[in-house]
C-alpha atoms as a PDB file:
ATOM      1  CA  UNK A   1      49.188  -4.260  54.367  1.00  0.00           C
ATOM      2  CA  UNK A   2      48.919  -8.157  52.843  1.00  0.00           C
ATOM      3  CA  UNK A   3      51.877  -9.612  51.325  1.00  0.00           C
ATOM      4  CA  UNK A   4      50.672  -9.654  47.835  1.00  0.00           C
ATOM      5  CA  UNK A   5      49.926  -5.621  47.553  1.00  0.00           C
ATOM      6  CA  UNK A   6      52.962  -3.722  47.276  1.00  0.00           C
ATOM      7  CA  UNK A   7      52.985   0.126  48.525  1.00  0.00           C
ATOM      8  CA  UNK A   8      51.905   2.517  45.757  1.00  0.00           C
ATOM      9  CA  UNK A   9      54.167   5.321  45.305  1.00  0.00           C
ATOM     10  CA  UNK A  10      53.539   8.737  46.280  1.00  0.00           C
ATOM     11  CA  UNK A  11      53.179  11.528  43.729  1.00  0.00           C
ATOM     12  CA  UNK A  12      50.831  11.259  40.714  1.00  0.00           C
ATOM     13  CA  UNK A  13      50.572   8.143  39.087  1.00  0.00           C
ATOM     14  CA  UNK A  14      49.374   7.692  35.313  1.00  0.00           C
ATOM     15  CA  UNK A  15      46.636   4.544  34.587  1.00  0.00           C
ATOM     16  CA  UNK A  16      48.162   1.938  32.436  1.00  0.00           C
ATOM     17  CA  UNK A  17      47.779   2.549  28.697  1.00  0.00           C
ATOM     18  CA  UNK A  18      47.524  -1.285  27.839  1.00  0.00           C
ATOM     19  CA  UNK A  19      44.715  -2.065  30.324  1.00  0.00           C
ATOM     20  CA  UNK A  20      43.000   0.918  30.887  1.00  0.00           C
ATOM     21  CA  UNK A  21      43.426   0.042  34.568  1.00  0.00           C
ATOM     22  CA  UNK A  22      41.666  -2.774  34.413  1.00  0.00           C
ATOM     23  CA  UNK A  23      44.492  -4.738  35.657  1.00  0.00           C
ATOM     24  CA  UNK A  24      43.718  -7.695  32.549  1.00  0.00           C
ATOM     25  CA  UNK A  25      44.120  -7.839  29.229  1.00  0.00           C
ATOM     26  CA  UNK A  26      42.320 -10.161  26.884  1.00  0.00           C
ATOM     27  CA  UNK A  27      44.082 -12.825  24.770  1.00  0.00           C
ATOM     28  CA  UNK A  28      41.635 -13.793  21.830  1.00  0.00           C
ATOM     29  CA  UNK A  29      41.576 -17.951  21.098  1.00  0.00           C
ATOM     30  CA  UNK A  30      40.364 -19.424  18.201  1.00  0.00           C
ATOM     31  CA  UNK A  31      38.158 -22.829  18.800  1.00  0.00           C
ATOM     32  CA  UNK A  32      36.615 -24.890  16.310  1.00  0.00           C
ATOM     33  CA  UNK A  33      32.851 -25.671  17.426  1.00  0.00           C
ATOM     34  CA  UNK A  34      30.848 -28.358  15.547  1.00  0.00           C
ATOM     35  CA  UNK A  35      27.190 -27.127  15.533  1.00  0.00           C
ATOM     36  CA  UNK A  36      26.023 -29.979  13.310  1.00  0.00           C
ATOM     37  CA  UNK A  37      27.671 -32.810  11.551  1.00  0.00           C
ATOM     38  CA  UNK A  38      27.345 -31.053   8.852  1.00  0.00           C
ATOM     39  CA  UNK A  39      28.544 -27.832   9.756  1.00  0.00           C
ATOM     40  CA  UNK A  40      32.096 -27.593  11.733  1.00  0.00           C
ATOM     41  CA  UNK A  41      32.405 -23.672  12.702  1.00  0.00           C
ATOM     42  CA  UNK A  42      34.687 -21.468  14.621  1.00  0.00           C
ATOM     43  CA  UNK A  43      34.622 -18.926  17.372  1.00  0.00           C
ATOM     44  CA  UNK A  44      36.752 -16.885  19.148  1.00  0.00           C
ATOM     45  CA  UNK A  45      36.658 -16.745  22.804  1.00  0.00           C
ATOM     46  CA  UNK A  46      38.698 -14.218  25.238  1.00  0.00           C
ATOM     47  CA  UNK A  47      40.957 -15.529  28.094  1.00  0.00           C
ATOM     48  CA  UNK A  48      42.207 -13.022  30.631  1.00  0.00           C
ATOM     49  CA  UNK A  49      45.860 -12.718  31.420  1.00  0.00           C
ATOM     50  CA  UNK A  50      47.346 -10.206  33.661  1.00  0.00           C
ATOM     51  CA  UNK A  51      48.619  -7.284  32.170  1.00  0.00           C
ATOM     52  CA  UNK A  52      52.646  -7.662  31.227  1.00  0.00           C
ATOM     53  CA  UNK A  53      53.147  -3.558  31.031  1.00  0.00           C
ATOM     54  CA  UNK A  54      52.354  -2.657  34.329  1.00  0.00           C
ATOM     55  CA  UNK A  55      52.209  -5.917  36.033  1.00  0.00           C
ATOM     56  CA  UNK A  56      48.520  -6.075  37.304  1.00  0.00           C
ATOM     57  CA  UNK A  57      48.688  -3.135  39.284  1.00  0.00           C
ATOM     58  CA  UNK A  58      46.027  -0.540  36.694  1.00  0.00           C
ATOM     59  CA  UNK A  59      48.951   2.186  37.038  1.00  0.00           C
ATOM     60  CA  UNK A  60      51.979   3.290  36.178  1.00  0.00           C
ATOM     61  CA  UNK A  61      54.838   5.064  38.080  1.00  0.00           C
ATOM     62  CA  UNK A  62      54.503   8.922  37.434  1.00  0.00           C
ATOM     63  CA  UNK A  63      53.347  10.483  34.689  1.00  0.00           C
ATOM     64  CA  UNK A  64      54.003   9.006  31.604  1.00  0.00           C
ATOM     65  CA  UNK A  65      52.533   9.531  27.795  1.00  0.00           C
ATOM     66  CA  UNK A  66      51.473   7.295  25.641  1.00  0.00           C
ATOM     67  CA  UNK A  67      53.748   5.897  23.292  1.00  0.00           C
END
């Protein structure tokens, strides 16, 4: 076992309800694009930030509902 993965604990887990066990969540951005110089737009982009509620991991310790 690597230093960075931590042991999983036994008995059921339940998959992280912020995530979806994806591990990531997406934090939407706002950026202003100019297309022309006529025309000044704007888009929104994702960037991908680890998941805060179960700390990258995809799971969470035992079973646990969703709130």
């Amino acid at each position: 076992m690597t230093e960075q993965q931590e042991p999983r604990p036994t008995g059921p887990n339940a998959v992280c309800h912020t995530c979806g066990g994806m591990q990531k969540i997406a934090a939407p951005r706002l950026y202003a694009v100019q297309a022309t110089t006529d025309v000044t737009t704007g888009m929104t982009l994702a960037e991908w930030r680890t998941c805060p509620q179960c700390g990258g991991r995809g799971y969470l310790p035992g079973l646990q509902a969703p709130a």
